[in-house]
Protein backbone atom coordinates (compact mmCIF):
# COMPACT_ATOMS: atom_id res chain seq x y z
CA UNK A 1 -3.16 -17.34 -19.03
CA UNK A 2 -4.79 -16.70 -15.48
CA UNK A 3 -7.34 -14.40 -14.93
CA UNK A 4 -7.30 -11.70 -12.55
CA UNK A 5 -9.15 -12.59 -9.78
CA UNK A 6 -8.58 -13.27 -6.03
CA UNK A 7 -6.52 -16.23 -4.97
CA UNK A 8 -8.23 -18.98 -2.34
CA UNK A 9 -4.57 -19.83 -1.24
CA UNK A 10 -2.07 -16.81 0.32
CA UNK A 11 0.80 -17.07 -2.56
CA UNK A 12 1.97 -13.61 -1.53
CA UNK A 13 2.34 -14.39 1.77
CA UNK A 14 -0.38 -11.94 2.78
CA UNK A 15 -0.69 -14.37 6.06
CA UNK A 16 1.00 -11.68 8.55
CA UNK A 17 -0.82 -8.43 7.12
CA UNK A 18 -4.20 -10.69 7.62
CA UNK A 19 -3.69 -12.09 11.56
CA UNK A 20 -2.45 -8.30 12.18
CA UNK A 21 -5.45 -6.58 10.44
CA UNK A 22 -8.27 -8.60 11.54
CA UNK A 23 -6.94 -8.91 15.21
CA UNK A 24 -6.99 -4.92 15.40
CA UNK A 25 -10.45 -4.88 13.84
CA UNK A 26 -11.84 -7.38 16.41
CA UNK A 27 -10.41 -5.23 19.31
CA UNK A 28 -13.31 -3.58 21.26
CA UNK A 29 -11.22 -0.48 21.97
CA UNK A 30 -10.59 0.77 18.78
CA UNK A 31 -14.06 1.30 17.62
CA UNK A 32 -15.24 3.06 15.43
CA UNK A 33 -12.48 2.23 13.19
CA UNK A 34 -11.38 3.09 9.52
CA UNK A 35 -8.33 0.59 8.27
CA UNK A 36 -6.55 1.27 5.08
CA UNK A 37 -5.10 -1.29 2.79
CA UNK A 38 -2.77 0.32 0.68
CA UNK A 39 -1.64 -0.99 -2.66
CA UNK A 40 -0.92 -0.06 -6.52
CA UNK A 41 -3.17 -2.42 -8.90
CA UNK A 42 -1.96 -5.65 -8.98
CA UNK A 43 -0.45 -5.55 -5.75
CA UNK A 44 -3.08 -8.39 -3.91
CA UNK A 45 -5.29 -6.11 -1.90
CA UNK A 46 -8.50 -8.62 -2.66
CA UNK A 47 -6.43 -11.51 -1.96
CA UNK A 48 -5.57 -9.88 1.38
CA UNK A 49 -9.17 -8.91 2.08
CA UNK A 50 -10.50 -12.77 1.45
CA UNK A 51 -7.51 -13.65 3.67
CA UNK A 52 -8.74 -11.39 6.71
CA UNK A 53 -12.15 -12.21 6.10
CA UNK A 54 -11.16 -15.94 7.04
CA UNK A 55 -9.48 -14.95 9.81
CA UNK A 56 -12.36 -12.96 11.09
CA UNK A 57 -14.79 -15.53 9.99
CA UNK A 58 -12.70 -18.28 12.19
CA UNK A 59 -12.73 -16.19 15.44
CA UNK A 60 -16.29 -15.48 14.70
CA UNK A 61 -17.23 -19.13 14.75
CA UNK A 62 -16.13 -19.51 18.32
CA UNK A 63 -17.86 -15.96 19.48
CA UNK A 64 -20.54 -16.12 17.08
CA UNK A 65 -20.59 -12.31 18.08
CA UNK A 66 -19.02 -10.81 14.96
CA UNK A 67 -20.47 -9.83 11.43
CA UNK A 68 -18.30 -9.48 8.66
CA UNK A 69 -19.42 -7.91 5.39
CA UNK A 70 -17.93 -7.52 1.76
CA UNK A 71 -18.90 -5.21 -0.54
CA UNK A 72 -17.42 -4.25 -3.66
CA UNK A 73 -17.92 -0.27 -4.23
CA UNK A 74 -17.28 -0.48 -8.16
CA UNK A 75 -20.80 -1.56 -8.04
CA UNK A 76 -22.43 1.70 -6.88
CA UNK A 77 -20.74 2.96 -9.79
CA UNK A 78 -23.73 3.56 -12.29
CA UNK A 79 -25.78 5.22 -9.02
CA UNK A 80 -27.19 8.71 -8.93
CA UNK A 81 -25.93 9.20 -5.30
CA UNK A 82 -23.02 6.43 -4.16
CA UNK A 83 -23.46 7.67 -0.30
CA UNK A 84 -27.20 6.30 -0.40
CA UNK A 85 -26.12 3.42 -2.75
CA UNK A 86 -23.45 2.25 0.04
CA UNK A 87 -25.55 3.06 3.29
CA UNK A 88 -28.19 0.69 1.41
CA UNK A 89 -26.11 -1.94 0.89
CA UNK A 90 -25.19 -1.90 4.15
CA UNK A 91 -28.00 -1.78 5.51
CA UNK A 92 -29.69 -4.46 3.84
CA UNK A 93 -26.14 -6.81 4.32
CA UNK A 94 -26.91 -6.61 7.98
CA UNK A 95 -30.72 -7.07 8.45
CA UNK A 96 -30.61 -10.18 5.94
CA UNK A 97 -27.08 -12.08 8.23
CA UNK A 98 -28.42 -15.12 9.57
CA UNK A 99 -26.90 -14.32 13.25
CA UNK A 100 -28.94 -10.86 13.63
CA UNK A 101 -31.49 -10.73 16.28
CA UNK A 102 -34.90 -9.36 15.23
CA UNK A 103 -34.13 -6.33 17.64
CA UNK A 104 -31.62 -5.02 15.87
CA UNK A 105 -33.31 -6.15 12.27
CA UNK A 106 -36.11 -4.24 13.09
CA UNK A 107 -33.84 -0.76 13.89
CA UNK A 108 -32.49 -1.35 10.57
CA UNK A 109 -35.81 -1.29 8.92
CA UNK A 110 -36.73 1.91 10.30
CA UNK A 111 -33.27 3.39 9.12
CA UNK A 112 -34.14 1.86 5.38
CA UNK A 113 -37.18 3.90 5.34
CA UNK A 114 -35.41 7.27 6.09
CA UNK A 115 -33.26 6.73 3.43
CA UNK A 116 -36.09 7.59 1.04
CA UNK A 117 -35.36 11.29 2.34
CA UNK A 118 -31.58 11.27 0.92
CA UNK A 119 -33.10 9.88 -1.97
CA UNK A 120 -35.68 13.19 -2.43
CA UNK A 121 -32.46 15.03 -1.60
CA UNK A 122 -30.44 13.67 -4.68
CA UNK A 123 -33.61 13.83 -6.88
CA UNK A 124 -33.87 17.54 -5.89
CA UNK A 125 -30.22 18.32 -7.35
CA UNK A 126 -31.11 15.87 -10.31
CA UNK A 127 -34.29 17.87 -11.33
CA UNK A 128 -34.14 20.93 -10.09
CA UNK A 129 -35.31 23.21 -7.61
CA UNK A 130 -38.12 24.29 -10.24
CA UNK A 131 -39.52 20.64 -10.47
CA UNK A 132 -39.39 20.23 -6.51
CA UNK A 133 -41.60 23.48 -6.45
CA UNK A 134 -43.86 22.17 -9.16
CA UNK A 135 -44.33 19.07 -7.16
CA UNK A 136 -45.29 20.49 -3.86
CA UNK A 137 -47.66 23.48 -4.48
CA UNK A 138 -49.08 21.30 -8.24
CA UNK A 139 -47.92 24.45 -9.56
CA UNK A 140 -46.33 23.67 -13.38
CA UNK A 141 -45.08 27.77 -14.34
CA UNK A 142 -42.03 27.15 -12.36
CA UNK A 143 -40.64 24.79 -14.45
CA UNK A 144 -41.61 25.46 -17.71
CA UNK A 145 -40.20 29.15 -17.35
CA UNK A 146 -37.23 27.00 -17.41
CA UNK A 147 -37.57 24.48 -20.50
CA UNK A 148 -36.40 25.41 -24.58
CA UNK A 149 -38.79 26.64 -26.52
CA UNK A 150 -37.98 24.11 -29.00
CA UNK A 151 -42.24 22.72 -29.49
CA UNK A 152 -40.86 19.13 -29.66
CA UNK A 153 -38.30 19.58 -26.67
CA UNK A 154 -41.33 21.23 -24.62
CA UNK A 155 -43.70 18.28 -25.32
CA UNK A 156 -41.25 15.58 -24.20
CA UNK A 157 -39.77 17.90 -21.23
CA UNK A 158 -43.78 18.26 -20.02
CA UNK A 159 -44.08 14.61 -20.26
CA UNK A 160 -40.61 13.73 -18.44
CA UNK A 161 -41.76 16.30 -15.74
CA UNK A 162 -45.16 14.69 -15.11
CA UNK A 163 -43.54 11.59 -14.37
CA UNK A 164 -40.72 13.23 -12.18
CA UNK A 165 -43.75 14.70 -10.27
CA UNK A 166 -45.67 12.05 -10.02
CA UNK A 167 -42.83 10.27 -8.62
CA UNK A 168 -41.79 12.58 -6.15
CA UNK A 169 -45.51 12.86 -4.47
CA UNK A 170 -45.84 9.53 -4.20
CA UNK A 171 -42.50 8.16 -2.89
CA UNK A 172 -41.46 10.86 -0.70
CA UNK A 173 -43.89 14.16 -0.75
CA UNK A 174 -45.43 14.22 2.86
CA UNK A 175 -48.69 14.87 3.88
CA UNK A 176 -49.63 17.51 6.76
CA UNK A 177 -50.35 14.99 9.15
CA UNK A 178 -46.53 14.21 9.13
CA UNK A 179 -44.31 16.20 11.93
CA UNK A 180 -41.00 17.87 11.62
CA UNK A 181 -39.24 14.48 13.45
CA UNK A 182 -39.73 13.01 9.53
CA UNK A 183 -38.10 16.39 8.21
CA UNK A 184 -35.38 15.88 5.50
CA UNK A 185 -33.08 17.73 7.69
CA UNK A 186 -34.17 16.32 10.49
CA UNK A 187 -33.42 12.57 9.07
CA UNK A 188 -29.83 13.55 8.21
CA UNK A 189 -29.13 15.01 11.49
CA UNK A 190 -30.14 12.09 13.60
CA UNK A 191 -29.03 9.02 10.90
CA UNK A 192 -25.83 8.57 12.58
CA UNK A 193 -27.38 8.32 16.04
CA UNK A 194 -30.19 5.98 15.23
CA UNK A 195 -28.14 3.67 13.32
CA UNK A 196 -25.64 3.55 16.42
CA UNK A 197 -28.90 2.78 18.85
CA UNK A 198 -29.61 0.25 16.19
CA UNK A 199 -26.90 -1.81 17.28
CA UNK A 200 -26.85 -1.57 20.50
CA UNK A 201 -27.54 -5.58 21.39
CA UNK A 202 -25.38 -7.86 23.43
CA UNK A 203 -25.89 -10.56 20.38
CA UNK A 204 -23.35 -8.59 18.45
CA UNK A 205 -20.13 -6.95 19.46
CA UNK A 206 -18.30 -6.51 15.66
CA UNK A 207 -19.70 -5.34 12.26
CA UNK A 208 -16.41 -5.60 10.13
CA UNK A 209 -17.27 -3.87 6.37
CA UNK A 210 -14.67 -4.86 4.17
CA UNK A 211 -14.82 -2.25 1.10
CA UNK A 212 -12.80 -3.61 -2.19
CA UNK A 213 -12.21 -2.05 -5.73
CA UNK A 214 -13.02 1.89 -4.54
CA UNK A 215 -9.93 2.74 -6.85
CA UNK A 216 -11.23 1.66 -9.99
CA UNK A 217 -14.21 4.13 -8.99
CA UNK A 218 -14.76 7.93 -10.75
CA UNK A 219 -13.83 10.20 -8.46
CA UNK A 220 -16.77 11.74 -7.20
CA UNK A 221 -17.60 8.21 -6.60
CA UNK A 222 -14.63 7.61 -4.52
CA UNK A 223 -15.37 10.95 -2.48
CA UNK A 224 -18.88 9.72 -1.48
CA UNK A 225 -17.81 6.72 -0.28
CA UNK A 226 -15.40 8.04 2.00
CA UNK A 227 -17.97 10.52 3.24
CA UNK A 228 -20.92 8.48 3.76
CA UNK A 229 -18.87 5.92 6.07
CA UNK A 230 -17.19 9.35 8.19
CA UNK A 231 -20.50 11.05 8.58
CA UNK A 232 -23.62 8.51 8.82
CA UNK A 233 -21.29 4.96 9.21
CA UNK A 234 -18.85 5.14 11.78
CA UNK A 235 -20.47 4.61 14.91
CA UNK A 236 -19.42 2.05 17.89
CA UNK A 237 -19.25 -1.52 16.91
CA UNK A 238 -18.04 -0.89 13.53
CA UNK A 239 -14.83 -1.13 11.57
CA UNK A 240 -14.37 -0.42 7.59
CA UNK A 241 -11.05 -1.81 5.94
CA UNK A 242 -10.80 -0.04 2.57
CA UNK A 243 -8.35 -1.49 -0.05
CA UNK A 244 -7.23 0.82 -2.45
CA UNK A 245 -4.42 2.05 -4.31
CA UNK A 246 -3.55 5.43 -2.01
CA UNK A 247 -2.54 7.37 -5.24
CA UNK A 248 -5.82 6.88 -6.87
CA UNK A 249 -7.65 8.36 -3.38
CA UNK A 250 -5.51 11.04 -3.55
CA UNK A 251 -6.34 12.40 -7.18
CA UNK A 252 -9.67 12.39 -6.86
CA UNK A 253 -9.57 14.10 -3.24
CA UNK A 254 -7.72 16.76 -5.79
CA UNK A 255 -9.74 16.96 -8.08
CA UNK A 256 -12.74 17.60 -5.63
CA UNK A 257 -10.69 19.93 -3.89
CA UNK A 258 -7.99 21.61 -5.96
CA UNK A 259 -4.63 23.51 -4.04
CA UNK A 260 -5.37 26.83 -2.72
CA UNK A 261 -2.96 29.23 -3.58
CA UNK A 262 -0.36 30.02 -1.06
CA UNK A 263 -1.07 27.25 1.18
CA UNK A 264 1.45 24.37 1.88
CA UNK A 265 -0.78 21.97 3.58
CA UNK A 266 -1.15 18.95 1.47
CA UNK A 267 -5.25 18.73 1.34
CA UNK A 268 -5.12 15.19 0.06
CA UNK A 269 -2.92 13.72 3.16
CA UNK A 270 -5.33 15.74 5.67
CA UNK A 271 -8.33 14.46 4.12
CA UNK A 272 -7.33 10.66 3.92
CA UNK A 273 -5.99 10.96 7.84
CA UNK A 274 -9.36 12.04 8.94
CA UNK A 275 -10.89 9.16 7.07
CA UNK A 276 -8.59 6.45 7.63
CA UNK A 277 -7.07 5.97 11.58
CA UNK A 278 -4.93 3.08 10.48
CA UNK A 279 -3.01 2.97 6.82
CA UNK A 280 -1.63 -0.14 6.01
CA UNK A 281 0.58 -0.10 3.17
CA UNK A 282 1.64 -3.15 1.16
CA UNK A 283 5.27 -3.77 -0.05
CA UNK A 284 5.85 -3.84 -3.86
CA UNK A 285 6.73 -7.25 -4.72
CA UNK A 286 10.59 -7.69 -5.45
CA UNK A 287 11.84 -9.61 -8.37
CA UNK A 288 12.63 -12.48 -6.38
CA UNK A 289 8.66 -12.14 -4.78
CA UNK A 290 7.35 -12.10 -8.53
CA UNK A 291 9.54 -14.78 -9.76
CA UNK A 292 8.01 -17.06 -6.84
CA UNK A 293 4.54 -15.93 -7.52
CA UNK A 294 5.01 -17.16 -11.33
CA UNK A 295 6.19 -20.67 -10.04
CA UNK A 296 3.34 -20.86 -8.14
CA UNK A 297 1.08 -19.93 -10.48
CA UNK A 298 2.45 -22.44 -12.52
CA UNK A 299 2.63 -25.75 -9.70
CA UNK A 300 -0.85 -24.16 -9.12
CA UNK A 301 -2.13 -25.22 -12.74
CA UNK A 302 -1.38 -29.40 -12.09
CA UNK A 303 -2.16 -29.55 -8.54
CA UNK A 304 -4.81 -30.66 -6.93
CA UNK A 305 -5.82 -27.87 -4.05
CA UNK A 306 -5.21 -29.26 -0.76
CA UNK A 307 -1.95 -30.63 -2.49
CA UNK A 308 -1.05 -26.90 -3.38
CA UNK A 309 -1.65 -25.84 0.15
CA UNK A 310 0.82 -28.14 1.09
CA UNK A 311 3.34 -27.03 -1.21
């Protein structure tokens, strides 16, 4: 039996796709860039993505100019709101690497604040507009206009909304004294160009975000993703390579957006070629590719590693 993890050694021959991919993501001129790994399940897309990492990671040594960052979006899963889930992640990835200078760690910090905002945002939609007005004027008719009159549902609803209320004022309620630069709207609208001024440091010249597992995500999930890295991510300095399974993307981007009637553009296609600049599609293994793989697999079992390599 072998378990279905990542291999440490390139048994699918992965070794081209990897020098190709990571030598486009390291070029300076093709930033911001989106890559996409294309594969069905099974196919060795996280195999691929460990090989490109150490290929990135080996140019990187010499440069010492280049971040590279994993992060697996099945994680964000269980999240109220994936885009803030990711752009936290991301966020945190880079102000905690070793090699970032306290410049650039200290733009970061400022950007983790304002993601409290998109946080209110997502608790607005959560709660509802009625609970948002409770919380700002102290007001409590709004929302309980709203409630069942069910006397048991009413007493747990009133104490589930003073929480919710409490919560709000303290985490992200502002007082007078703050101006309309700290405005929710105003935070959205400048993200993108803060985090870009962020990065702006001679010390680094490549964040590389490699994004694994986003087909094994709901939908919605998968749609969130995809939009947080187009509209607050992709800024100079920064490439994403995305391994999924293309067929997977394209359901959900369906299911978000269903056909209109009477129109023959294919939504899905558009969508995914204003995400991704560069698909990259991997071959399905051929009979003679899978019967190799096996062997492997099993000279893999009695070998010791850099034996393996070898073979």
């Amino acid at each position: 039996m072998w378990l279905d993890n990542a291999s440490e050694v390139d048994i699918l021959f992965y070794e081209p796709y990897a020098n190709v991919i990571a030598d486009i993501s390291q070029n300076p001129n093709y930033k911001p860039l989106t890559i996409g790994v294309f594969g069905v399940w099974g196919a060795g897309k996280s195999t691929l993505l460990k090989l490109i990492k150490q290929k990135i990671d080996e140019k990187a040594q010499k440069k010492e100019k280049t971040l590279c960052i994993n992060i697996n979006a099945w994680m964000f899963e269980g999240y109220e709101d994936a885009k803030v889930a990711l752009m936290e992640a991301l966020l945190r990835e880079i102000k905690e690497h070793k090699d970032i200078p306290s410049k650039v760690k200290d733009g970061i910090s400022k950007l983790l604040k304002k993601l409290d905002l998109f946080k209110l945002a997502t608790k607005a939609v959560s709660v509802g507009a009625p609970l948002i007005a409770s919380a700002a004027t102290g007001n409590p008719v709004p929302f309980m206009i709203s409630i069942s009159t069910n006397a048991e549902a009413i007493g747990e609803s009133v104490k589930n909304t003073a929480n919710a209320v409490q919560s709000i004022r303290d985490d992200y309620i502002k007082t007078d004294e703050v101006n309309d630069e700290n405005s929710v709207v105003n935070n959205v609208r400048k993200f993108r160009e803060e985090f870009q001024k962020a990065l702006e440091d001679d010390a680094i010249e490549n964040i590389i975000v490699l994004i694994d597992d986003l087909d094994r995500c709901q939908p919605d999930r998968i749609i969130e993703t995809l939009e947080a890295i187009k509209l607050f991510l992709s800024v100079e300095k920064m490439t994403f390579i995305i391994a999924a399974d293309e067929n997977v993307i394209q359901y959900a981007i369906r299911k978000k957006y269903p056909p209109i009637e009477n129109y023959t553009v294919n939504l899905d296609k558009e969508y995914i070629e204003k995400i991704i600049q560069l698909p990259i599609y991997i071959p399905e293994l051929s009979s003679k590719d899978i019967e190799n793989y096996l062997m492997f697999l099993v000279v893999q079992e009695y070998c010791p590693k850099e034996q393996f390599k070898a073979f």
